[in-house]
Protein backbone atom coordinates (compact mmCIF):
# COMPACT_ATOMS: atom_id res chain seq x y z
CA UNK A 1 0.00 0.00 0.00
CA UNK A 2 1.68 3.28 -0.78
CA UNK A 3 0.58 6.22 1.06
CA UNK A 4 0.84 9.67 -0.90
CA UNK A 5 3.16 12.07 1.01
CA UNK A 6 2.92 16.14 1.60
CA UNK A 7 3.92 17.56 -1.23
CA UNK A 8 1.96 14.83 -3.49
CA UNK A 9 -0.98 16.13 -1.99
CA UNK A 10 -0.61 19.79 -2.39
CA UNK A 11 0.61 19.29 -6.17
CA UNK A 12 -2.75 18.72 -8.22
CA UNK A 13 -2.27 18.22 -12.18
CA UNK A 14 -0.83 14.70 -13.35
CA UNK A 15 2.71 16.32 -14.17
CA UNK A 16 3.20 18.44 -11.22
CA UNK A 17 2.40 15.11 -8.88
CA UNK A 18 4.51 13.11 -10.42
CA UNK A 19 6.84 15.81 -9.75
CA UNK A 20 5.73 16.01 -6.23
CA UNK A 21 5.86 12.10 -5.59
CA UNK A 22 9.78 12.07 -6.65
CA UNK A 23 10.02 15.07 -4.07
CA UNK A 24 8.42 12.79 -1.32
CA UNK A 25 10.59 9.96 -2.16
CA UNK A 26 13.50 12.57 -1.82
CA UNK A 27 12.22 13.93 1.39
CA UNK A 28 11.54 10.14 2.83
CA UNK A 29 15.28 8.93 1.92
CA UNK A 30 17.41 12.40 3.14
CA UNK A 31 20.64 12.14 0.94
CA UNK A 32 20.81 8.57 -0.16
CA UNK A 33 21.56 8.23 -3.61
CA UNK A 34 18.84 7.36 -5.76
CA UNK A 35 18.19 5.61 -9.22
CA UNK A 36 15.69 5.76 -11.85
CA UNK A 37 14.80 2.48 -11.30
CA UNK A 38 14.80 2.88 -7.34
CA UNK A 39 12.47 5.99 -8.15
CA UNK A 40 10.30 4.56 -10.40
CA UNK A 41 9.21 1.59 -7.84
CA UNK A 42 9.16 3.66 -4.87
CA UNK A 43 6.78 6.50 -6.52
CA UNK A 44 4.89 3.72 -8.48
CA UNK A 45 5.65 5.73 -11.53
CA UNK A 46 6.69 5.04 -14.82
CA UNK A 47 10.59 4.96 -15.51
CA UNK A 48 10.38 7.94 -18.21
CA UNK A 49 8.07 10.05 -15.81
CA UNK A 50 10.73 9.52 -13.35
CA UNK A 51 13.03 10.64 -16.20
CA UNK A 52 11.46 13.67 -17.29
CA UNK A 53 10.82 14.64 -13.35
CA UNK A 54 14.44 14.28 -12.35
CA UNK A 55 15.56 16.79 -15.62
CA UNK A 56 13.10 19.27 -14.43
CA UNK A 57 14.16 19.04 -10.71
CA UNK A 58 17.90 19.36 -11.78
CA UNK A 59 17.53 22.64 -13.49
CA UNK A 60 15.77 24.08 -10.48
CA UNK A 61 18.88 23.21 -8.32
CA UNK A 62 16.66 20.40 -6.50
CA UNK A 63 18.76 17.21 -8.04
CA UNK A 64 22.19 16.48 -9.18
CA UNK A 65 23.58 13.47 -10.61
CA UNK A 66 26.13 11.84 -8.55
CA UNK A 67 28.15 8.24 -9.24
CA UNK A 68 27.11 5.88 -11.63
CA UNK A 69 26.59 2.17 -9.88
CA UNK A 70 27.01 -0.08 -13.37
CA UNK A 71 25.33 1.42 -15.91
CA UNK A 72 22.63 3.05 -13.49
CA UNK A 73 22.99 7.24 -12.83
CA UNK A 74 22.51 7.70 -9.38
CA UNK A 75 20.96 11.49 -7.92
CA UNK A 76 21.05 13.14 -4.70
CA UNK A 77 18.76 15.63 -3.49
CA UNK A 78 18.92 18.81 -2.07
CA UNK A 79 15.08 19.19 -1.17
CA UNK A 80 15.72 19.89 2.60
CA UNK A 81 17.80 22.66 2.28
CA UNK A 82 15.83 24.51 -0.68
CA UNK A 83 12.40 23.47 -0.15
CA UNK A 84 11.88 23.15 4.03
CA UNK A 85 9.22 25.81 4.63
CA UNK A 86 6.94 24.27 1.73
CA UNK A 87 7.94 20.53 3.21
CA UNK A 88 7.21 21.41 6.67
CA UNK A 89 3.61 23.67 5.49
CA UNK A 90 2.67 20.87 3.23
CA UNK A 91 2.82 18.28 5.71
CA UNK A 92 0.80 20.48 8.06
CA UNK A 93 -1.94 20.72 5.51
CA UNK A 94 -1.79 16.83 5.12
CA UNK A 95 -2.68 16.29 8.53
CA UNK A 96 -5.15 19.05 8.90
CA UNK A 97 -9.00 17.46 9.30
């Protein structure tokens, strides 16, 4: 059972909350590296989405690619540090009645 987190719940159109999942996932796992693939089954999303989310995230200054492990690109997030106000009022609004 996944449970949607904050910031999937504040973001409302299809791209923006796929957006927002991969920023939940981010949020959840701190700075541990991440893959597409470890995305992609986390977020329950589709491996391009995941794709497409991470290039939009790294030109805001929210994602950066780190090592490659094989052939997979790993990412690290920066989420914390840029977006902890919004984390901190979405969750708020997710547990507001």
């Amino acid at each position: 059972m996944r449970i949607d987190g904050p910031l999937t719940n504040l973001f409302g159109n299809p791209q923006g909350r796929a957006i927002a999942k991969v920023l939940d996932q981010a949020v959840l796992v701190g700075n541990m590296e991440q893959t597409v693939r470890m995305l992609a089954d986390s977020t329950a999303l589709d491996y391009k989405t995941i794709q497409k989310s991470l290039k939009r995230l790294e030109t805001r200054g929210l994602v950066r690619k780190s090592r490659k492990v094989g052939n997979a690109q790993t990412y690290k997030f920066t989420v914390e540090n840029h977006l902890h106000d919004l984390v901190n009022f979405a969750r708020k609004m997710q547990l507001a009645p």
